[in-house]
N, C-alpha and C. Protein backbone atom coordinates (compact mmCIF):
# COMPACT_ATOMS: atom_id res chain seq x y z
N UNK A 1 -53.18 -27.86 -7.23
CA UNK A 1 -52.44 -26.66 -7.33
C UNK A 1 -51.37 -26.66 -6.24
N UNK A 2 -49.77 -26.14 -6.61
CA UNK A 2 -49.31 -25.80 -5.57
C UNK A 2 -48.35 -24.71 -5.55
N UNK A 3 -48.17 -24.14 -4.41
CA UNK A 3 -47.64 -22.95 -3.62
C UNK A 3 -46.07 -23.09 -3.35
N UNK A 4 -45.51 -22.33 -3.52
CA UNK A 4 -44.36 -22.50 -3.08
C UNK A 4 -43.85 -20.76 -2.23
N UNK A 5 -43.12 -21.02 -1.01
CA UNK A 5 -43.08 -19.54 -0.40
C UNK A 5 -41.21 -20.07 -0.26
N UNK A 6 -40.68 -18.63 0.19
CA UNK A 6 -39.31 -18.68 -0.11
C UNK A 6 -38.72 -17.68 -0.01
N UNK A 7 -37.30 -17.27 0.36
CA UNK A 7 -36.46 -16.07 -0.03
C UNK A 7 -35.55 -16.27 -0.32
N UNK A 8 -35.23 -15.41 -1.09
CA UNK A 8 -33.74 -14.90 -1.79
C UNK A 8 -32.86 -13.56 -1.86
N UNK A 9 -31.83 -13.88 -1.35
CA UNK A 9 -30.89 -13.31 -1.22
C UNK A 9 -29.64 -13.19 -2.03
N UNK A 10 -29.65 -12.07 -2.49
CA UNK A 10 -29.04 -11.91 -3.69
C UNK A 10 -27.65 -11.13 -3.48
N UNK A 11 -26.09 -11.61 -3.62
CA UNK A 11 -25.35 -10.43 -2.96
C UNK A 11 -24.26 -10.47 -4.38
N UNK A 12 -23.46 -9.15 -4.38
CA UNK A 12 -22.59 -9.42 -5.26
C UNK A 12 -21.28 -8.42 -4.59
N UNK A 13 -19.97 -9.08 -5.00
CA UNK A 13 -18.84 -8.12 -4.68
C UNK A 13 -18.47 -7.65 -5.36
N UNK A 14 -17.97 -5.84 -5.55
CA UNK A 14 -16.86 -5.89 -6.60
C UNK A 14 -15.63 -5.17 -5.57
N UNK A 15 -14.62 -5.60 -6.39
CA UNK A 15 -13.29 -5.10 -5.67
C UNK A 15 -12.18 -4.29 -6.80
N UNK A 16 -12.30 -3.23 -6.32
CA UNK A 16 -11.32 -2.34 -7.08
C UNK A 16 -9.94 -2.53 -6.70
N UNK A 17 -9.21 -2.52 -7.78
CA UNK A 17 -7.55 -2.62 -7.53
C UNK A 17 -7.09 -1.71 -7.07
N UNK A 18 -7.00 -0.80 -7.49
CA UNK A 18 -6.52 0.58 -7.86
C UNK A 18 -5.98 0.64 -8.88
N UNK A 19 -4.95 1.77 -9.09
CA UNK A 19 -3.89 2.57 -10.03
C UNK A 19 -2.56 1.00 -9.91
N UNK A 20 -1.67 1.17 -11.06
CA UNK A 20 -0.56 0.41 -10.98
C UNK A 20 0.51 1.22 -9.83
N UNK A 21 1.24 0.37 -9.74
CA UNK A 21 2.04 1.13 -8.39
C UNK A 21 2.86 1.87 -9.17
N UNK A 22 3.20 3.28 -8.75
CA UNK A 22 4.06 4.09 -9.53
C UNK A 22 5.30 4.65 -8.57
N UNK A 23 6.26 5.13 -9.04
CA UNK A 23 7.71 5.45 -8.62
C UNK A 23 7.97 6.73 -8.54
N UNK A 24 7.63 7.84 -8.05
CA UNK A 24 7.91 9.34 -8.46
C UNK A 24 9.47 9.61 -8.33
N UNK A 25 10.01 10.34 -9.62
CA UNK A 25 11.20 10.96 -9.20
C UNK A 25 11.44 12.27 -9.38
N UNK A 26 10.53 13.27 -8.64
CA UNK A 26 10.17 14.45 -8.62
C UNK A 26 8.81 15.03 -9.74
N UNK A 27 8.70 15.86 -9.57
CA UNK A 27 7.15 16.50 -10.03
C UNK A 27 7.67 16.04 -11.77
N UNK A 28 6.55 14.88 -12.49
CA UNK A 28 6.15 15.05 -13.63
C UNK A 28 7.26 13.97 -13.80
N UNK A 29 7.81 13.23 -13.10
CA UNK A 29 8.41 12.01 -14.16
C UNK A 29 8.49 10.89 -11.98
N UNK A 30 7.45 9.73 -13.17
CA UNK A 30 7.00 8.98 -12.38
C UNK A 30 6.95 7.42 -13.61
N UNK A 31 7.23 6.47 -13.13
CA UNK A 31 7.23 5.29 -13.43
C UNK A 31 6.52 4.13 -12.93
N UNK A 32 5.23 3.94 -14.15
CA UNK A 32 4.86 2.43 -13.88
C UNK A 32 5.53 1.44 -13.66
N UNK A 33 4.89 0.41 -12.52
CA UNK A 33 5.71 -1.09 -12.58
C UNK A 33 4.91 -2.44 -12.52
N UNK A 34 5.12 -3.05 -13.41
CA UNK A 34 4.30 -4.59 -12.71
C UNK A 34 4.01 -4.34 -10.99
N UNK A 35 2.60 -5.18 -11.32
CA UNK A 35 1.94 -5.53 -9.48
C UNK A 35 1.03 -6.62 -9.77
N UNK A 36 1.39 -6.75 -8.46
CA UNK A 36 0.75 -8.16 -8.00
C UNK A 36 -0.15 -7.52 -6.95
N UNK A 37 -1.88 -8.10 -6.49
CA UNK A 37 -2.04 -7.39 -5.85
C UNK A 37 -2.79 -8.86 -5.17
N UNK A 38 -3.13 -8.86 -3.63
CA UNK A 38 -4.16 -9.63 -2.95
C UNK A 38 -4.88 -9.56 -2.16
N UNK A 39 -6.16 -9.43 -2.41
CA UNK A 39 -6.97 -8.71 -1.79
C UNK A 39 -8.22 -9.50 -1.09
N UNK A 40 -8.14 -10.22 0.28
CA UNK A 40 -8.80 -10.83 0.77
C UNK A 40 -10.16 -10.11 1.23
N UNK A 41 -11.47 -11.19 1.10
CA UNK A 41 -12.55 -10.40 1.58
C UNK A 41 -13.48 -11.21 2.56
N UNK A 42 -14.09 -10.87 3.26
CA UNK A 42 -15.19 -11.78 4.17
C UNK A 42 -16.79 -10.77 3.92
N UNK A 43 -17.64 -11.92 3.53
CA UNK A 43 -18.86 -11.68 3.71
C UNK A 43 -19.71 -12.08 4.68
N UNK A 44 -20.76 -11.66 5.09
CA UNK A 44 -21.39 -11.86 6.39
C UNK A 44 -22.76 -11.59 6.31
N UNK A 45 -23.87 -12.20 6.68
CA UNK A 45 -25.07 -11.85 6.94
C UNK A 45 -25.50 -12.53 8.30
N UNK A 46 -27.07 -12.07 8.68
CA UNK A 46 -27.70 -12.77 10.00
C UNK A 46 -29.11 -12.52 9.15
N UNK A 47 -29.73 -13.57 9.48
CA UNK A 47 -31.40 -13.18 9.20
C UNK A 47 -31.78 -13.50 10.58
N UNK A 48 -32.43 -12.50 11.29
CA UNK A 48 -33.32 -12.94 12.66
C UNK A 48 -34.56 -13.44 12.04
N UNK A 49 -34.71 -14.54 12.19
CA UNK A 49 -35.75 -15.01 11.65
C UNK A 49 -36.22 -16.29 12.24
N UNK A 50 -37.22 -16.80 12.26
CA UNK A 50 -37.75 -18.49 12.69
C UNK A 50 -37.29 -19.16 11.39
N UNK A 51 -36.53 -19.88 11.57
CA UNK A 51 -35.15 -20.07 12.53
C UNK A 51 -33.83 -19.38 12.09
N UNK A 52 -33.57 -19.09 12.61
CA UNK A 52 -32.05 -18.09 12.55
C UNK A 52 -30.86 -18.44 11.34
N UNK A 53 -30.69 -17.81 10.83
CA UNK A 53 -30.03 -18.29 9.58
C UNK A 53 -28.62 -17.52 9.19
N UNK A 54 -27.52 -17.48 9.50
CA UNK A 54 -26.44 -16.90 9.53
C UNK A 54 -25.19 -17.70 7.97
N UNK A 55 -25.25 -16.66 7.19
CA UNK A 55 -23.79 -16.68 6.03
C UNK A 55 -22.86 -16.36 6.39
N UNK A 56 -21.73 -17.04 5.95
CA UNK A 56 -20.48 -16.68 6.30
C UNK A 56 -19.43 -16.70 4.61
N UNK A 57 -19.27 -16.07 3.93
CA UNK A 57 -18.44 -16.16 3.19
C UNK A 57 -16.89 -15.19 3.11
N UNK A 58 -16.03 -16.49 2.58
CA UNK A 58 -14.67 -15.62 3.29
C UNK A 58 -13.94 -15.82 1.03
N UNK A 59 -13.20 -15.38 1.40
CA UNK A 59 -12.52 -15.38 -0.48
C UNK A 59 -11.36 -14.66 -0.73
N UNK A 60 -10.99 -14.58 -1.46
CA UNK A 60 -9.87 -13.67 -2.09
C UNK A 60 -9.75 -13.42 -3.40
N UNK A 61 -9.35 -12.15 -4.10
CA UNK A 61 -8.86 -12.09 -5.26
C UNK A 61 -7.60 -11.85 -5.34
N UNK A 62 -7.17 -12.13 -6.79
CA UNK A 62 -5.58 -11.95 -7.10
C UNK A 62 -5.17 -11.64 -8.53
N UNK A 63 -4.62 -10.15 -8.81
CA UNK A 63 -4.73 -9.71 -9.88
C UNK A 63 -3.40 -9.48 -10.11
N UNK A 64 -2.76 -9.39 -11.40
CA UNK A 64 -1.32 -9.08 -12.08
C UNK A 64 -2.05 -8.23 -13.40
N UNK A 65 -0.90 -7.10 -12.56
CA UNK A 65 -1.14 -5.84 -13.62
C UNK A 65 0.17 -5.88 -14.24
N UNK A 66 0.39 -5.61 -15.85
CA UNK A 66 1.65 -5.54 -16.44
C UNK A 66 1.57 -4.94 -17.03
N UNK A 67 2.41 -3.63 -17.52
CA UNK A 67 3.04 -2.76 -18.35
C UNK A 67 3.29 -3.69 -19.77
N UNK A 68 2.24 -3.33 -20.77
CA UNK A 68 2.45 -3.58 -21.64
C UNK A 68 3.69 -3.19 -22.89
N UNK A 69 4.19 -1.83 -22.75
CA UNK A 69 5.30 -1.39 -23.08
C UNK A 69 6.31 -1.26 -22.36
N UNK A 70 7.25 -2.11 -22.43
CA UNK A 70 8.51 -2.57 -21.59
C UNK A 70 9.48 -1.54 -22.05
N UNK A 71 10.07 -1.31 -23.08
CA UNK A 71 10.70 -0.37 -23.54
C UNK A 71 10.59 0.80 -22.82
N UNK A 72 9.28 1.66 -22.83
CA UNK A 72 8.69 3.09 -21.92
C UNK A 72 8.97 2.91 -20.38
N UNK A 73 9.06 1.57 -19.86
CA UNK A 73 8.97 1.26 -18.40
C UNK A 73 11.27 1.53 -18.14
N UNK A 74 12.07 1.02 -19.24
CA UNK A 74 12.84 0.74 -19.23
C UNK A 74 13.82 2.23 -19.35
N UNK A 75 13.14 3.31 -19.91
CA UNK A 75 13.06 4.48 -20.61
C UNK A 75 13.29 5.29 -19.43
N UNK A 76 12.16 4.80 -18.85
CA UNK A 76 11.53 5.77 -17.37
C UNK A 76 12.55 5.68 -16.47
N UNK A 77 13.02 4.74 -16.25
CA UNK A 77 13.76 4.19 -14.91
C UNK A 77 15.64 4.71 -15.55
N UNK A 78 16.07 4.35 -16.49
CA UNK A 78 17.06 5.17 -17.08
C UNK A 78 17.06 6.97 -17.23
N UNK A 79 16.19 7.21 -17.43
CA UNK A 79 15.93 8.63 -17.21
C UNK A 79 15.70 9.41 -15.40
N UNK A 80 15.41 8.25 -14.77
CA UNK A 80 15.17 8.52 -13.67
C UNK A 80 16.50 8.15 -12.71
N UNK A 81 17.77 7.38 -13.62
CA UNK A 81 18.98 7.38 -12.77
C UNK A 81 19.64 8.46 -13.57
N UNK A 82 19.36 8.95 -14.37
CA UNK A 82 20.39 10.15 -15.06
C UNK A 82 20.08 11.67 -14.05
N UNK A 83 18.51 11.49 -14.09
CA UNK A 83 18.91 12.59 -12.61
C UNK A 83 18.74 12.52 -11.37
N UNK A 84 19.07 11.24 -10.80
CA UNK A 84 19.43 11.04 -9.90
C UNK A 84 21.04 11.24 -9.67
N UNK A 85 21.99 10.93 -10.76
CA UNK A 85 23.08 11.25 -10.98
C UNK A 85 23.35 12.71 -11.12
N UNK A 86 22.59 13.51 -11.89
CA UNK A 86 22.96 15.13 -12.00
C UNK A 86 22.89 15.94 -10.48
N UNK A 87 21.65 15.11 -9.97
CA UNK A 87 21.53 15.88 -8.68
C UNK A 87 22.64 15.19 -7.52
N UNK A 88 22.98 14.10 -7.62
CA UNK A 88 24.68 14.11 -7.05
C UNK A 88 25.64 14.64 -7.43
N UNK A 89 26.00 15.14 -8.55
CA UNK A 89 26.58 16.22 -8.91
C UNK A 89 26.45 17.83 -8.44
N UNK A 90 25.30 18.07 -8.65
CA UNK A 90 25.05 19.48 -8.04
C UNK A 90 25.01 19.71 -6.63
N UNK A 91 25.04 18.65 -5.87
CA UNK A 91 25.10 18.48 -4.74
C UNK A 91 26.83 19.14 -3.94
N UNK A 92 27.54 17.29 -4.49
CA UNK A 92 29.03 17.90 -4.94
C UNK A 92 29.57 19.17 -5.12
N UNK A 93 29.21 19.63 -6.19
CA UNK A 93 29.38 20.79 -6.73
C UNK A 93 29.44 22.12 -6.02
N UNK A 94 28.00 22.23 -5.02
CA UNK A 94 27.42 23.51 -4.53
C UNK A 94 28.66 22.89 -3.20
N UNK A 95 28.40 21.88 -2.94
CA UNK A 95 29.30 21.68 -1.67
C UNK A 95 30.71 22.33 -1.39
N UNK A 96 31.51 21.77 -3.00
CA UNK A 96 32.91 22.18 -3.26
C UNK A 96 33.22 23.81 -3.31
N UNK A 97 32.41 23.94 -4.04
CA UNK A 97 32.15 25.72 -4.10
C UNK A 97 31.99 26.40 -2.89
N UNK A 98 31.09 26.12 -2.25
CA UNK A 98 30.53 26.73 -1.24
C UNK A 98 32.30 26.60 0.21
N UNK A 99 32.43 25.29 0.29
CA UNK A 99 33.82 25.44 1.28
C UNK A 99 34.45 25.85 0.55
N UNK A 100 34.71 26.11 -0.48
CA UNK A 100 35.96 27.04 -0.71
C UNK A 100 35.99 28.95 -0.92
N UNK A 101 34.87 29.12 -0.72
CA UNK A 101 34.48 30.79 -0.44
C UNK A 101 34.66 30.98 0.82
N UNK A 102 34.27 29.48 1.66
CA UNK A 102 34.65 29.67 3.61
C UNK A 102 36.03 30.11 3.14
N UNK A 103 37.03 29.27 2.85
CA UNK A 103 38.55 28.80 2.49
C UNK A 103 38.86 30.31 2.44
N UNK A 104 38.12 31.11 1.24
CA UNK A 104 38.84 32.44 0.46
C UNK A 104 38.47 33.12 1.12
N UNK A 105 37.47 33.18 2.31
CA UNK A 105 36.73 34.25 2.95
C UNK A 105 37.79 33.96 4.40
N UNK A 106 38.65 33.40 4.41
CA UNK A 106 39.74 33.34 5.68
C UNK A 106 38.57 32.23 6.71
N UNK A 107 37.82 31.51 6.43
CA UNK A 107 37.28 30.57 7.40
C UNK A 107 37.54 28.88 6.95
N UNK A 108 36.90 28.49 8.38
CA UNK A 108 36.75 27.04 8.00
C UNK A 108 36.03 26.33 9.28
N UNK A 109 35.44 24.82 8.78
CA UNK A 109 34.27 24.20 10.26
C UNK A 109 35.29 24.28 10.88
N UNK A 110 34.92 23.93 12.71
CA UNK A 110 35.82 23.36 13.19
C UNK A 110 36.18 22.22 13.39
N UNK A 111 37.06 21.44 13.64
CA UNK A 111 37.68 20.23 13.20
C UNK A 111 36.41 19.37 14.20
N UNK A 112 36.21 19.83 15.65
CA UNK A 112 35.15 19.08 16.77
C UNK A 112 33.45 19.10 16.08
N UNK A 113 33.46 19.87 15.08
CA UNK A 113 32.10 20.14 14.31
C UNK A 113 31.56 18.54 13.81
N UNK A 114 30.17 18.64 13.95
CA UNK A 114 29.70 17.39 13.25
C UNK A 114 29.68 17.88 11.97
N UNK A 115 30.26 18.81 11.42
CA UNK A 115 29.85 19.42 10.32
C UNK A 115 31.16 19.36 9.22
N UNK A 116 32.34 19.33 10.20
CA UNK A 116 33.44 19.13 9.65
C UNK A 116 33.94 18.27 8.46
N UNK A 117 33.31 17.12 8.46
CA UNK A 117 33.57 16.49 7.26
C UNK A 117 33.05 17.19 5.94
N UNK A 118 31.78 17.99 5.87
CA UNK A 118 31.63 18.47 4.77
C UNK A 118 32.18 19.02 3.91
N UNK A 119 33.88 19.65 4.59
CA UNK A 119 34.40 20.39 3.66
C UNK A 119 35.60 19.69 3.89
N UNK A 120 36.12 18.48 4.61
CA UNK A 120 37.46 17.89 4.95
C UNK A 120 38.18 17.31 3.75
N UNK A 121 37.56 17.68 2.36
CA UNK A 121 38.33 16.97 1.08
C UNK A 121 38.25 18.07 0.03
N UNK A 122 37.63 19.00 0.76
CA UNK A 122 37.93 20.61 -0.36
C UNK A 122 39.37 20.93 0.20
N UNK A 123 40.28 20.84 -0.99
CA UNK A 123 41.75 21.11 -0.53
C UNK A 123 42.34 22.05 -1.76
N UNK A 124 42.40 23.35 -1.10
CA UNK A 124 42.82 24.46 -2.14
C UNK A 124 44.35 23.81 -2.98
N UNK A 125 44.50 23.97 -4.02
CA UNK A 125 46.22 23.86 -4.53
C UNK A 125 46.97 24.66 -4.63
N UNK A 126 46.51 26.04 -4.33
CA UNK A 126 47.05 27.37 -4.45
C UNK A 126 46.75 28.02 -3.16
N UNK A 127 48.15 28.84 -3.27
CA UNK A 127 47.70 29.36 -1.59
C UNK A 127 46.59 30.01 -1.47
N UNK A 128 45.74 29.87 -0.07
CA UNK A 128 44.49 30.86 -0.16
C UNK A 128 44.78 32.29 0.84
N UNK A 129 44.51 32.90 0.21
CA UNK A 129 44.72 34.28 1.10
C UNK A 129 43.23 35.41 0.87
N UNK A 130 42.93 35.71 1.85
CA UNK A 130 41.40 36.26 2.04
C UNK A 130 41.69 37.34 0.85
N UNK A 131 40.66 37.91 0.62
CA UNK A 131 40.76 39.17 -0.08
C UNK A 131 40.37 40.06 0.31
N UNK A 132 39.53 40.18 1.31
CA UNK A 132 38.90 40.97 2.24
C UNK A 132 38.61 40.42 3.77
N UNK A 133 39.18 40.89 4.91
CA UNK A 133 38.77 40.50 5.75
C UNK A 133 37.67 41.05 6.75
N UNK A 134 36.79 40.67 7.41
CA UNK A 134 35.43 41.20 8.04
C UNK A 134 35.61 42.60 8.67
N UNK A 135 36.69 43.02 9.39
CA UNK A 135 37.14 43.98 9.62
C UNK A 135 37.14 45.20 8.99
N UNK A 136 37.77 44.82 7.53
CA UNK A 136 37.77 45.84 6.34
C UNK A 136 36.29 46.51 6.04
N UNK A 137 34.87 45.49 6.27
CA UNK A 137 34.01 46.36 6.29
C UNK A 137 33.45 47.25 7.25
N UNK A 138 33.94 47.36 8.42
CA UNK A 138 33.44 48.08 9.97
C UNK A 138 33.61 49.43 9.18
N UNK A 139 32.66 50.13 9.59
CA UNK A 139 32.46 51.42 9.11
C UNK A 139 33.95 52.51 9.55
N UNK A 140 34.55 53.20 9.53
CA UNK A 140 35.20 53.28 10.40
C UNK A 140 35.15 55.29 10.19
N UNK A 141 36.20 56.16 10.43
CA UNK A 141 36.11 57.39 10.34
C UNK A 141 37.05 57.94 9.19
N UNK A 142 37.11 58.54 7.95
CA UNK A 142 38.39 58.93 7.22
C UNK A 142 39.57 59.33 8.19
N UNK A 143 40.54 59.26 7.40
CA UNK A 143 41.89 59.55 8.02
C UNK A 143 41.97 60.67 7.63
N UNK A 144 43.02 61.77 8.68
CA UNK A 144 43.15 63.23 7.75
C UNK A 144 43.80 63.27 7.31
N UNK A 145 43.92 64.21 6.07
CA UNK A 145 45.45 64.21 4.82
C UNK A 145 46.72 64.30 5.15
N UNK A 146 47.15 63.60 4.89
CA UNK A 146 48.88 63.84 5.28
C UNK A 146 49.54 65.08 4.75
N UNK A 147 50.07 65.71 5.83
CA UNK A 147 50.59 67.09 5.20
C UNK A 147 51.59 67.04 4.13
């Protein structure tokens, strides 16, 4: 008859990727993209034991995630420069507007301003003349009737 004595050690890894890497271009429009991902790992044990018995395992994984619909990926990213473009526009826009109410309101930066360039290419074509100046609202006292 014979005996056999022994241990085993049983280990297993798993390694999660995550999510594909995504692109946000504001709340609710976000774009998948191909990834590559590499994800190195080290394993390790010690048995104190007669006689001492130490594992060392080292490894890596390497995964490629791809967007199976190229078209939707192509979709996303075109939709995502169209408003990137609108909001340079409205930008523009509020900018141009906005120095030219300084302009009509009798103001403007001053030229030493770090601020000055913001309005240094708003250039009225028509003369500007205030329509009201700050003055005009000071509360002031009626005049009495002219006899």
């Amino acid at each position: 008859m014979a005996t056999s004595t022994g241990s085993v050690s049983n280990q297993a890894v798993q390694i999660n990727q995550g999510s594909y890497s995504q692109q946000s271009y504001g709340p609710g429009h976000t774009c998948n993209s191909s990834t590559v991902v590499f994800t190195p790992f080290y394993l390790g044990n010690d048995v104190h034991a007669d006689p001492y018995v130490r594992n060392q395992n080292y490894g890596a994984q390497v995964s490629f995630s791809v967007p199976l619909d190229f078209e939707m990926v192509q979709l996303c990213k075109e939709l995502a420069k169209r408003k990137l473009e609108k909001e340079r526009l409205d930008y523009a826009l509020v900018r141009a507007l906005k120095c030219a109410e300084l302009y009509k309101a009798g103001f403007k930066i001053r030229d030493d301003s770090p601020f000055a360039p913001l309005c240094a290419d708003v250039v009225p074509i028509a003369a500007v003349s205030p329509t009201s100046s700050p003055a005009s609202h000071a509360v002031s006292a009626p005049l009495p009737p002219k006899p």
